[in-house]
C-alpha atoms as a PDB file:
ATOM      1  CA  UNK A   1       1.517  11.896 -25.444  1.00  0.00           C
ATOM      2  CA  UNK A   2       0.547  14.986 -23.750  1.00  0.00           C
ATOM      3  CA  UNK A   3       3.472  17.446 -22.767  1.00  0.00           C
ATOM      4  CA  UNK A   4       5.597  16.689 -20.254  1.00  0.00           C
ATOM      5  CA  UNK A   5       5.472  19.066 -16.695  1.00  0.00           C
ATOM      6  CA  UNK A   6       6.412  17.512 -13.498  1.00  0.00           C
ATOM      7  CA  UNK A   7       7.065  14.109 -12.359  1.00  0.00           C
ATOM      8  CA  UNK A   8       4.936  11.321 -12.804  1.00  0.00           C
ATOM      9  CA  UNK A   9       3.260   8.916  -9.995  1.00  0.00           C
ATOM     10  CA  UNK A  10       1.645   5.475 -10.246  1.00  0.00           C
ATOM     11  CA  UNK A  11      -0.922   4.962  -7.437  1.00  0.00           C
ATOM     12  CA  UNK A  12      -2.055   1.313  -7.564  1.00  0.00           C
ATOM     13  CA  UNK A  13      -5.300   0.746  -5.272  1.00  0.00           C
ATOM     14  CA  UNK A  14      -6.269   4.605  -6.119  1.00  0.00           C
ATOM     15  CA  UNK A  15      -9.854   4.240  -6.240  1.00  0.00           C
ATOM     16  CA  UNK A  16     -10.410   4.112  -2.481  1.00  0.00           C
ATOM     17  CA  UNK A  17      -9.019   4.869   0.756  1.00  0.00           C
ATOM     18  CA  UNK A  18      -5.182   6.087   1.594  1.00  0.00           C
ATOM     19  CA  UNK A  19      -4.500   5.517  -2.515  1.00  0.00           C
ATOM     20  CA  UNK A  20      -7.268   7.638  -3.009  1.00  0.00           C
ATOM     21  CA  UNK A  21      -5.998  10.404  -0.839  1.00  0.00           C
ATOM     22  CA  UNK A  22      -2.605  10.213  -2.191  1.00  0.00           C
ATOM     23  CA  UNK A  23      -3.702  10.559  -5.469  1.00  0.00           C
ATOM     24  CA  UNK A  24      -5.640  13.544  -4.576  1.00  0.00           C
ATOM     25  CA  UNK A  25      -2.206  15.447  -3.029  1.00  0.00           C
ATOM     26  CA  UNK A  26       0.039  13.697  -5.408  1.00  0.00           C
ATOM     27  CA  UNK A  27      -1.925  15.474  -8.448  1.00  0.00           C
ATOM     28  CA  UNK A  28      -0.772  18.919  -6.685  1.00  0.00           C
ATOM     29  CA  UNK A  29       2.926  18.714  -8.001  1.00  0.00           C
ATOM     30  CA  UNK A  30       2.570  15.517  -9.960  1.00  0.00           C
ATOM     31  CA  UNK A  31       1.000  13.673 -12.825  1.00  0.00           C
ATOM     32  CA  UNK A  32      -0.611  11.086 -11.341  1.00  0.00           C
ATOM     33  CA  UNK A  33      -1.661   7.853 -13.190  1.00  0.00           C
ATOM     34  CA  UNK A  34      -4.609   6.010 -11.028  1.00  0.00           C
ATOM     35  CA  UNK A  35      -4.898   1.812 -11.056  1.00  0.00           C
ATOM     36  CA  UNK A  36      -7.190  -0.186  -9.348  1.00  0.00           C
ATOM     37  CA  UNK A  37      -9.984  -2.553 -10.831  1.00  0.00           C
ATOM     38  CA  UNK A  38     -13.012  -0.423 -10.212  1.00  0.00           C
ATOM     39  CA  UNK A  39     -12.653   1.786 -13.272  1.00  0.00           C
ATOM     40  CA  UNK A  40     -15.970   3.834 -11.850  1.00  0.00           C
ATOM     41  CA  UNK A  41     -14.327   5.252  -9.300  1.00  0.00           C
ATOM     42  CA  UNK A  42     -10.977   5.492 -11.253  1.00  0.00           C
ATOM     43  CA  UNK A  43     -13.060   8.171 -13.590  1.00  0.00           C
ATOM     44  CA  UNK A  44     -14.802   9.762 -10.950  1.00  0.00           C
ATOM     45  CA  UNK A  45     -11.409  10.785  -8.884  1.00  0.00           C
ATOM     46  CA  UNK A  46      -9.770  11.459 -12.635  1.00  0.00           C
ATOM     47  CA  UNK A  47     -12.136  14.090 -13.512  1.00  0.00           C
ATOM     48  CA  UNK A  48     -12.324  15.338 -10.250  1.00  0.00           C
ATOM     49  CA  UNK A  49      -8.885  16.157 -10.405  1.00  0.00           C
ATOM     50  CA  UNK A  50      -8.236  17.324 -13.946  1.00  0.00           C
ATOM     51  CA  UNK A  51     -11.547  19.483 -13.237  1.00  0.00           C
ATOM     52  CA  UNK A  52      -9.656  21.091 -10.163  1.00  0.00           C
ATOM     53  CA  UNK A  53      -6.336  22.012 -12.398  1.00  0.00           C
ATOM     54  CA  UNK A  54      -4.360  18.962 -12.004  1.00  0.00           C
ATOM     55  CA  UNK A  55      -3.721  15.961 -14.764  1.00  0.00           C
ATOM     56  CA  UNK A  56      -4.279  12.438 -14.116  1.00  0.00           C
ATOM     57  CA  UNK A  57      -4.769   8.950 -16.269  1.00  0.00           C
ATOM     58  CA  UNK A  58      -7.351   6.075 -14.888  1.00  0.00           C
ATOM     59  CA  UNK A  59      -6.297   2.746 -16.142  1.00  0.00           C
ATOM     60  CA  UNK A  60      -8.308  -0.050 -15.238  1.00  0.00           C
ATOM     61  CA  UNK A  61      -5.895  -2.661 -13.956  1.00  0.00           C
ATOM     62  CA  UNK A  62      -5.897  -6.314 -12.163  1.00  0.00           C
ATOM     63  CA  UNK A  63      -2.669  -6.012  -9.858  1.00  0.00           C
ATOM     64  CA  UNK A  64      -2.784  -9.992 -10.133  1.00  0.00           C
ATOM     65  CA  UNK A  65      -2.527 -10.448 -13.373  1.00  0.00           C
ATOM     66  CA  UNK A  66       0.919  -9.555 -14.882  1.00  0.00           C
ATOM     67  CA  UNK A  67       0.037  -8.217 -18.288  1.00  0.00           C
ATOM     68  CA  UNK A  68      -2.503  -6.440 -16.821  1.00  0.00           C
ATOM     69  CA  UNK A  69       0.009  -4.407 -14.724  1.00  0.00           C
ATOM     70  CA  UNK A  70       2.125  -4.565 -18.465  1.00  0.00           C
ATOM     71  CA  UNK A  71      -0.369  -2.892 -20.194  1.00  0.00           C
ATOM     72  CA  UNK A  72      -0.518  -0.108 -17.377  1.00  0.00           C
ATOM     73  CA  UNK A  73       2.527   1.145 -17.376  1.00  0.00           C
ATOM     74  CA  UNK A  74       2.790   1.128 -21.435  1.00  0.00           C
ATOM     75  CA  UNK A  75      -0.817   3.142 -21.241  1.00  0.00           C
ATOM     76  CA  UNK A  76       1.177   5.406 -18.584  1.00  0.00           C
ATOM     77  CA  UNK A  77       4.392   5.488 -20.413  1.00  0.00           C
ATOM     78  CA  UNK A  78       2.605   6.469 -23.313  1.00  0.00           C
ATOM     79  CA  UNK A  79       0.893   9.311 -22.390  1.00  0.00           C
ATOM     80  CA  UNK A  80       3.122  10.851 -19.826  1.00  0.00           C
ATOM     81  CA  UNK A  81       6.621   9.855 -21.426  1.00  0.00           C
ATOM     82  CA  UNK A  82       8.033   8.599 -18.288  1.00  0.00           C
ATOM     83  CA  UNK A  83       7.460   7.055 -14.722  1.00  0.00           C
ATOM     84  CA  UNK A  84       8.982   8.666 -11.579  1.00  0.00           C
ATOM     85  CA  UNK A  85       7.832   7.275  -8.461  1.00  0.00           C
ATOM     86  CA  UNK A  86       5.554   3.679  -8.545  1.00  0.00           C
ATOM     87  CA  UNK A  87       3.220   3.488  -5.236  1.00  0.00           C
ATOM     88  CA  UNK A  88       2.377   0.287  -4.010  1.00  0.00           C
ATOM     89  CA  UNK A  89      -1.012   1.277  -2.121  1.00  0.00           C
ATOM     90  CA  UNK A  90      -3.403  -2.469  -3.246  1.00  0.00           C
ATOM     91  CA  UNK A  91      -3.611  -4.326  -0.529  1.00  0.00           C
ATOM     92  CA  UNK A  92      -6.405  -6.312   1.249  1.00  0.00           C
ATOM     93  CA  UNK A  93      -6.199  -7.528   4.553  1.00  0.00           C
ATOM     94  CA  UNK A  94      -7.860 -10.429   7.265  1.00  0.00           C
ATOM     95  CA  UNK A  95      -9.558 -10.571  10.622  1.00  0.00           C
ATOM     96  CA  UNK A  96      -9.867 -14.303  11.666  1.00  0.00           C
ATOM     97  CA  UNK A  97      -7.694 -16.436  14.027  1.00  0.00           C
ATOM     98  CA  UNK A  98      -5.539 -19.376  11.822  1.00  0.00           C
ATOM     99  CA  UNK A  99      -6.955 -21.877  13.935  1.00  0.00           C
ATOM    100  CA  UNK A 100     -10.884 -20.653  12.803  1.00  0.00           C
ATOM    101  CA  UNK A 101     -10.103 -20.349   8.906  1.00  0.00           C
ATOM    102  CA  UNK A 102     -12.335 -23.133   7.161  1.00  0.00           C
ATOM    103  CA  UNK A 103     -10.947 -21.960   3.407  1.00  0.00           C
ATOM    104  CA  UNK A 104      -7.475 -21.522   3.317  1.00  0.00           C
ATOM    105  CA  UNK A 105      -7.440 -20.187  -0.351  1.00  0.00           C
ATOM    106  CA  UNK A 106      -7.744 -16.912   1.725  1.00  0.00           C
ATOM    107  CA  UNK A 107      -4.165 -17.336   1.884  1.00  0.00           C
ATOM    108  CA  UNK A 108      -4.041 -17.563  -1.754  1.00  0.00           C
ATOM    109  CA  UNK A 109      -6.366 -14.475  -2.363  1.00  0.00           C
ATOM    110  CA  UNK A 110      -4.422 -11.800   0.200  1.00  0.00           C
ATOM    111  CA  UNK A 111      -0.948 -13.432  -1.439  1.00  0.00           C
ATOM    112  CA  UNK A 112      -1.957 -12.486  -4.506  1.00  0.00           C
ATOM    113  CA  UNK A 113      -2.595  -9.257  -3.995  1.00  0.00           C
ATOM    114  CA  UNK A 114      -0.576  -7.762  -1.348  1.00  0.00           C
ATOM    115  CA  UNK A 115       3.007  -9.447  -2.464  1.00  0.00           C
ATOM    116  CA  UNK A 116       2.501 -10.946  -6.133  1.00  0.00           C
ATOM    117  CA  UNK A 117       0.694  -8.074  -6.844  1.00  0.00           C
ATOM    118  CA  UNK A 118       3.199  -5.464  -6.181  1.00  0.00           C
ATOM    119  CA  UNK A 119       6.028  -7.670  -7.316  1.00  0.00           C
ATOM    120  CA  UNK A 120       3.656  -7.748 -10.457  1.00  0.00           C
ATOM    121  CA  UNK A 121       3.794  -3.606 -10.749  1.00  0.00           C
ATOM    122  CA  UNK A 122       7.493  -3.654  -9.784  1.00  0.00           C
ATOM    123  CA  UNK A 123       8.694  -6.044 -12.652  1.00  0.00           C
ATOM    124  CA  UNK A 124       6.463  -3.847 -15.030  1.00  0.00           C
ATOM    125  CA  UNK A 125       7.580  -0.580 -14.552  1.00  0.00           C
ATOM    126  CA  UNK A 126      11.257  -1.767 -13.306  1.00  0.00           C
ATOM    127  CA  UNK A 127      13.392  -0.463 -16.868  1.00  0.00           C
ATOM    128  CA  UNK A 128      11.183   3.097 -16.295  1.00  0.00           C
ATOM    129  CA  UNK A 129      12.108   3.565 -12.810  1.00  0.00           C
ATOM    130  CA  UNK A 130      15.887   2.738 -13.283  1.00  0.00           C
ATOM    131  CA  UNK A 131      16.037   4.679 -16.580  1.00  0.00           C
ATOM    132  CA  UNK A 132      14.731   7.414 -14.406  1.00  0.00           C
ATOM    133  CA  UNK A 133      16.539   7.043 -10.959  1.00  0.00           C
ATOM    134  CA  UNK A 134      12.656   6.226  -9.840  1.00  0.00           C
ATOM    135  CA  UNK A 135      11.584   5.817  -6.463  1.00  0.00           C
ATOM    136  CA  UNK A 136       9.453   2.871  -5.622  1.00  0.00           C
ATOM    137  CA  UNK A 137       6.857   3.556  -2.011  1.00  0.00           C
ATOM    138  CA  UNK A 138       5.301   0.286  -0.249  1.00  0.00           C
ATOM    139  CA  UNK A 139       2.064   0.986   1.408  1.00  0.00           C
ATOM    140  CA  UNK A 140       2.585  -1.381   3.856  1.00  0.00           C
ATOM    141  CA  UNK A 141       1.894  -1.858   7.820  1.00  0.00           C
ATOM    142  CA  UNK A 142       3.452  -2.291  11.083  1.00  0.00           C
ATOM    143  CA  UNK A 143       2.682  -6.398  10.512  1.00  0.00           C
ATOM    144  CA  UNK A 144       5.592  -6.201   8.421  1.00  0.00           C
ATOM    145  CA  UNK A 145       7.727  -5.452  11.575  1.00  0.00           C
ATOM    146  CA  UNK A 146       6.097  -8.425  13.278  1.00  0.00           C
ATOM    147  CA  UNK A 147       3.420 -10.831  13.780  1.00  0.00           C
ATOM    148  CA  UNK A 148      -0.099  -9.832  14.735  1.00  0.00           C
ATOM    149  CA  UNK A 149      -2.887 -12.177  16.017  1.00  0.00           C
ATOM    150  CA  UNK A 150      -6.278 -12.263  13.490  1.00  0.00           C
ATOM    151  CA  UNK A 151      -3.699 -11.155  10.735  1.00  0.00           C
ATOM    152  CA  UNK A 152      -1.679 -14.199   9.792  1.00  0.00           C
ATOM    153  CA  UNK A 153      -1.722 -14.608   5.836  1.00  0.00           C
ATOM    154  CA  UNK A 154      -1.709 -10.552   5.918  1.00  0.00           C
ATOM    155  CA  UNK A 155       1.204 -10.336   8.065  1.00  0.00           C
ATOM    156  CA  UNK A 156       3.021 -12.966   6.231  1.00  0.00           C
ATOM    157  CA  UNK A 157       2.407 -11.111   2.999  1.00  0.00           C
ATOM    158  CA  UNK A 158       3.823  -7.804   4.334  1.00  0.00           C
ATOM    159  CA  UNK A 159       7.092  -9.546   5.615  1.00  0.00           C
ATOM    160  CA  UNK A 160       7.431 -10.657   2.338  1.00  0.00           C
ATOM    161  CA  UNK A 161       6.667  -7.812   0.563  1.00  0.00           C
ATOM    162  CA  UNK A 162       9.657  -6.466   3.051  1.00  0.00           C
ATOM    163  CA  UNK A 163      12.026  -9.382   1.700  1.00  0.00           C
ATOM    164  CA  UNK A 164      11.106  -8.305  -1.580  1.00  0.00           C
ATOM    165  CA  UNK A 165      12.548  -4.651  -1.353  1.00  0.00           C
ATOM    166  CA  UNK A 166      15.080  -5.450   0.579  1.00  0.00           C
ATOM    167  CA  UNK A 167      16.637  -7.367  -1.996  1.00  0.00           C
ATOM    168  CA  UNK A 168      15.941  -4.834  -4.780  1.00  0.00           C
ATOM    169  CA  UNK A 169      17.684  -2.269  -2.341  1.00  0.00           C
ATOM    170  CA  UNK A 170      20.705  -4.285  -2.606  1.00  0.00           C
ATOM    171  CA  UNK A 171      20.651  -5.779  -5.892  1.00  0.00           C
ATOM    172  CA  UNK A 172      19.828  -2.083  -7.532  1.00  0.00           C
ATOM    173  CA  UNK A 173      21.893   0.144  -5.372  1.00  0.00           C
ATOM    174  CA  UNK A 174      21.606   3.746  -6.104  1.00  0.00           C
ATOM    175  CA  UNK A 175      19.879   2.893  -9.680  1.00  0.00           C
ATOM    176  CA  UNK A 176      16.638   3.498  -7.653  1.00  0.00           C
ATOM    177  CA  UNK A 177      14.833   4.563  -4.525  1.00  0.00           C
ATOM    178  CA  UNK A 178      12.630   2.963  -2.045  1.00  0.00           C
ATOM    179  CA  UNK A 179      10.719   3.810   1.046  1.00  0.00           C
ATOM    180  CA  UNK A 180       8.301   1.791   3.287  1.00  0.00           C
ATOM    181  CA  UNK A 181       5.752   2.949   4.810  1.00  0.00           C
ATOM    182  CA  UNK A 182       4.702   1.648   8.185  1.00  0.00           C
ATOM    183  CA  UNK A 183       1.106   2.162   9.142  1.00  0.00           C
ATOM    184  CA  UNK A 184      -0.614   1.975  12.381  1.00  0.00           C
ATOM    185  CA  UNK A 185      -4.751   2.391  12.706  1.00  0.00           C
ATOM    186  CA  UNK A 186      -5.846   4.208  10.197  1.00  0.00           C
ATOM    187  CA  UNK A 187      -8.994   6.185  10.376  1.00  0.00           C
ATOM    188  CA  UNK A 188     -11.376   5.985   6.688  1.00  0.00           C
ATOM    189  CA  UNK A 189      -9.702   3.437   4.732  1.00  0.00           C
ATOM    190  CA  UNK A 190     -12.687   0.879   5.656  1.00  0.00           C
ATOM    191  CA  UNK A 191      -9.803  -1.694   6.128  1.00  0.00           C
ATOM    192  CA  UNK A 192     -11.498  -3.924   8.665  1.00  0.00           C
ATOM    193  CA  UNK A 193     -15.071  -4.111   6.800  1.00  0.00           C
ATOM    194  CA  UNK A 194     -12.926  -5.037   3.473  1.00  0.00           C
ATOM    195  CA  UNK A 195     -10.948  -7.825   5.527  1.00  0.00           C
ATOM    196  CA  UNK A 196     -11.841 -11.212   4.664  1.00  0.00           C
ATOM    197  CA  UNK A 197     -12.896 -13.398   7.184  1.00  0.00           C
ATOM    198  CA  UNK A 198     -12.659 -16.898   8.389  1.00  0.00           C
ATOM    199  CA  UNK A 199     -14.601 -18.230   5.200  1.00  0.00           C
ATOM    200  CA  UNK A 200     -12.543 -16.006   2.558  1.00  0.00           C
ATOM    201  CA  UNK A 201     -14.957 -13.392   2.009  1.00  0.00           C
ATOM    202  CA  UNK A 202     -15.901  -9.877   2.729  1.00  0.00           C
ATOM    203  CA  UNK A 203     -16.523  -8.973   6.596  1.00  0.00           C
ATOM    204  CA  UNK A 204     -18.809  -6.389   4.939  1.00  0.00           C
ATOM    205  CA  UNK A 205     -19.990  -3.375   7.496  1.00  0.00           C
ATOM    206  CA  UNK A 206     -17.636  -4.087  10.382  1.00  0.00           C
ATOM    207  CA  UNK A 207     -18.697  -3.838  14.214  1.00  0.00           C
ATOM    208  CA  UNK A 208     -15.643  -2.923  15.495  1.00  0.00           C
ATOM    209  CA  UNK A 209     -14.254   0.078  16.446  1.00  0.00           C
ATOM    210  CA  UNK A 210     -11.427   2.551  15.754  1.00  0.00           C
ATOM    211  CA  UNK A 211      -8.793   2.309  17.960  1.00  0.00           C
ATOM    212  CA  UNK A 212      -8.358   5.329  20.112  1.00  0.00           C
ATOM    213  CA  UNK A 213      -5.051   5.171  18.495  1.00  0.00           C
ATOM    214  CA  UNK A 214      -5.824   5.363  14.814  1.00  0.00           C
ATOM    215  CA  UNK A 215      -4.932   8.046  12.956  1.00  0.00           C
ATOM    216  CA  UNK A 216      -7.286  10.201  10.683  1.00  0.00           C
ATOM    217  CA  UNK A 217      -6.358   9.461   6.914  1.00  0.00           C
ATOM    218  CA  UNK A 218      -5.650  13.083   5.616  1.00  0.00           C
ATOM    219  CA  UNK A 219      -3.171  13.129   8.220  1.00  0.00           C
ATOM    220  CA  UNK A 220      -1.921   9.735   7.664  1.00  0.00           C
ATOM    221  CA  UNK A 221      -1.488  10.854   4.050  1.00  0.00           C
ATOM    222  CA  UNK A 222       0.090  14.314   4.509  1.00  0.00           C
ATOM    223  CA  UNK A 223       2.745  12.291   6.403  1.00  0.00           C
ATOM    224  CA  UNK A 224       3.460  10.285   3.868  1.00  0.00           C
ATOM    225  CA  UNK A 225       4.451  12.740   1.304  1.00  0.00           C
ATOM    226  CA  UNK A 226       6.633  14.699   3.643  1.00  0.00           C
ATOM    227  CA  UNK A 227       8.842  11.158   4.029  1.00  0.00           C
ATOM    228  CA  UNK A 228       8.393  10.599   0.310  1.00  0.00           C
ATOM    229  CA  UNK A 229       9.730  14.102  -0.316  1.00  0.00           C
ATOM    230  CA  UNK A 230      12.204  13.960   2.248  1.00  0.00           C
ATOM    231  CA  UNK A 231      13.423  10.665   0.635  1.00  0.00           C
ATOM    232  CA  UNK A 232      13.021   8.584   4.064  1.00  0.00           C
ATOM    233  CA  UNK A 233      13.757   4.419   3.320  1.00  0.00           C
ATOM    234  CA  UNK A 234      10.895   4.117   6.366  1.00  0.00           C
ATOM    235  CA  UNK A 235       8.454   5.970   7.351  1.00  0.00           C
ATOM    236  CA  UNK A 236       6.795   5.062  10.528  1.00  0.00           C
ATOM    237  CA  UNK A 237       2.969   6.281  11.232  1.00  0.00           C
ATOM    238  CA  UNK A 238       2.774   6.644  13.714  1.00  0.00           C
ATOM    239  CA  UNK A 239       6.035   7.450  14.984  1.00  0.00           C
ATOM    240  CA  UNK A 240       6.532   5.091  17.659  1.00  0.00           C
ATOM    241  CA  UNK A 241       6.648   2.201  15.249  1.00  0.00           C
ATOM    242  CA  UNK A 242       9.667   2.379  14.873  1.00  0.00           C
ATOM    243  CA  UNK A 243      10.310   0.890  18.163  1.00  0.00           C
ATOM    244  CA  UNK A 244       8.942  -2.359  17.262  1.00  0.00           C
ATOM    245  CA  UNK A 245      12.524  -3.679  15.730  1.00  0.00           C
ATOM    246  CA  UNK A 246      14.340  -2.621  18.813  1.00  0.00           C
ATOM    247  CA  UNK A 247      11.811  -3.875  21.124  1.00  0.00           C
ATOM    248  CA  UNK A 248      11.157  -7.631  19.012  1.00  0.00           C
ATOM    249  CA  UNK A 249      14.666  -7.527  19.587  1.00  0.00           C
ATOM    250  CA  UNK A 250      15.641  -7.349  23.289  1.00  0.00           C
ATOM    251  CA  UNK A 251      11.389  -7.036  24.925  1.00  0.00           C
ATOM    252  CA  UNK A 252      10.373  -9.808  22.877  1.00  0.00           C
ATOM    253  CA  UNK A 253       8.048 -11.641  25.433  1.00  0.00           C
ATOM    254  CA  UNK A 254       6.226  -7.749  26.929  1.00  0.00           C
ATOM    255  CA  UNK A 255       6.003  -7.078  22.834  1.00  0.00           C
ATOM    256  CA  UNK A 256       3.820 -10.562  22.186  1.00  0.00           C
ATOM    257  CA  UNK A 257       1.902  -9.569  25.417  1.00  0.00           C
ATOM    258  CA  UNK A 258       1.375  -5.928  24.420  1.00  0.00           C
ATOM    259  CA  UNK A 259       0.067  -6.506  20.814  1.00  0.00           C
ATOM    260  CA  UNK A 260      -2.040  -9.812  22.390  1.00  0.00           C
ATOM    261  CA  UNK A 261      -3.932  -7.185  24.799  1.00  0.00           C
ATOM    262  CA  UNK A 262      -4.413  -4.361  22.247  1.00  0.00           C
ATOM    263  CA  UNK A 263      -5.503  -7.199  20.019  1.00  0.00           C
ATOM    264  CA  UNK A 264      -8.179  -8.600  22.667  1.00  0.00           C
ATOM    265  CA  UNK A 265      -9.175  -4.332  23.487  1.00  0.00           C
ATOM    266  CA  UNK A 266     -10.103  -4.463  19.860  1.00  0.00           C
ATOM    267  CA  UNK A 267     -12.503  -7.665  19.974  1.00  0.00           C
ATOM    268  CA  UNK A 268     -14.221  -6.397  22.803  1.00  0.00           C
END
């Protein structure tokens, strides 16, 4: 166990992307542990980091598989002592219409991952966070708020992910923390070209392009720790997400039109 300085942060999906980022500010004022399954990568970011004065711990780790995520936080726990704050960053996502998918084990394979997978990580490290007073941060999306066409089993996953924490807020009180975080378009994250497609694979190099309201990732990023450190339950990026509730709500009918056209500006 090395010594102890600072709190500690789990960063599942690190290798890549918004976890990647994080991981990179996180290790600024924090210990940060790094999970995903590319262990590669894991390395490359951990000695990039310790090399630049800050102290991290890749673990190789399967999200999907619960002793996998077990054997994680022991590793963690282990080393560091304790667990502060777990981030829920894994997540793959979809671009096909429901009515076009031809293997619906795609359902299966974003499932697993984006809900199962983090409700895998949370029933892991759950005693370390409450011992602690922890904090728990979904990585999650503004499909979470509501439906979005091409995005079905992703969407679903997200609401339930939502469900999830809800809950946990209730049943756990002020034994723990939580905050979601709502994204928008996200600029560098190579989201889209990851999504799996009609047939359950890989879109691979994707031919569409940013929205012209995406958001660059180091500023996605650098938002996100302010509402971490600010202890926000949501955090909406951008900020007019927060609007989609309100406007489900009592705009229901313009909503389904708005998304529908943004969704159709994005095909095109």
């Amino acid at each position: 166990m090395v010594a102890i300085k600072g709190p500690t942060y789990i960063i599942s999906g690190a290798s890549s992307g918004i976890g990647k980022s994080l991981s990179r500010k996180f290790a600024q004022f924090a210990n940060v542990v790094l999970a995903s399954r590319d262990i590669e990568k894991l390395i490359q970011l951990s000695n990039e980091i310790n090399n630049n004065g800050g102290s991290s711990l890749p673990i190789q780790t399967d999200i999907t598989n619960l002793d996998s995520c077990t054997n994680m936080i022991s590793e963690a726990v282990n080393h560091y002592g304790k667990i502060d704050t777990l981030v829920l960053n894994a997540g793959i996502s979809m671009w096909a219409r429901f009515d076009q998918i031809n293997d619906i084990s795609l359902f299966n394979k974003i499932n697993d991952v984006n809900y199962q997978g983090s409700v895998n990580c949370v029933y892991a490290a759950l005693n370390q966070l409450v011992e602690n007073k922890g904090h728990i941060v979904a990585i999650t999306t503004a499909q979470a708020l509501i439906g979005f066409p091409n995005a079905s089993a992703y969407s679903a996953s997200k609401h339930a992910l939502d469900g999830f924490l809800e809950t946990l807020r209730m049943e756990l009180g002020s034994n723990i923390r939580i905050s979601n975080v709502y994204l928008g378009w996200i600029k560098g994250t190579n989201l889209r070209a990851n999504a799996l497609g009609p047939n359950g694979k890989k879109i691979g190099s994707s031919h569409y392009k940013h929205s012209k309201r995406a958001i660059d990732i180091d500023v996605c990023t650098s938002k996100i720790i302010q509402g971490i450190k600010k202890n926000k339950k949501s955090i909406y990026i951008p900020s007019f997400l927060k609007f989609i509730p309100f406007a489900k709500l009592f705009f229901r009918k313009w909503l389904f039109r708005k998304i529908t056209k943004v969704t159709n500006q994005e095909e095109s």
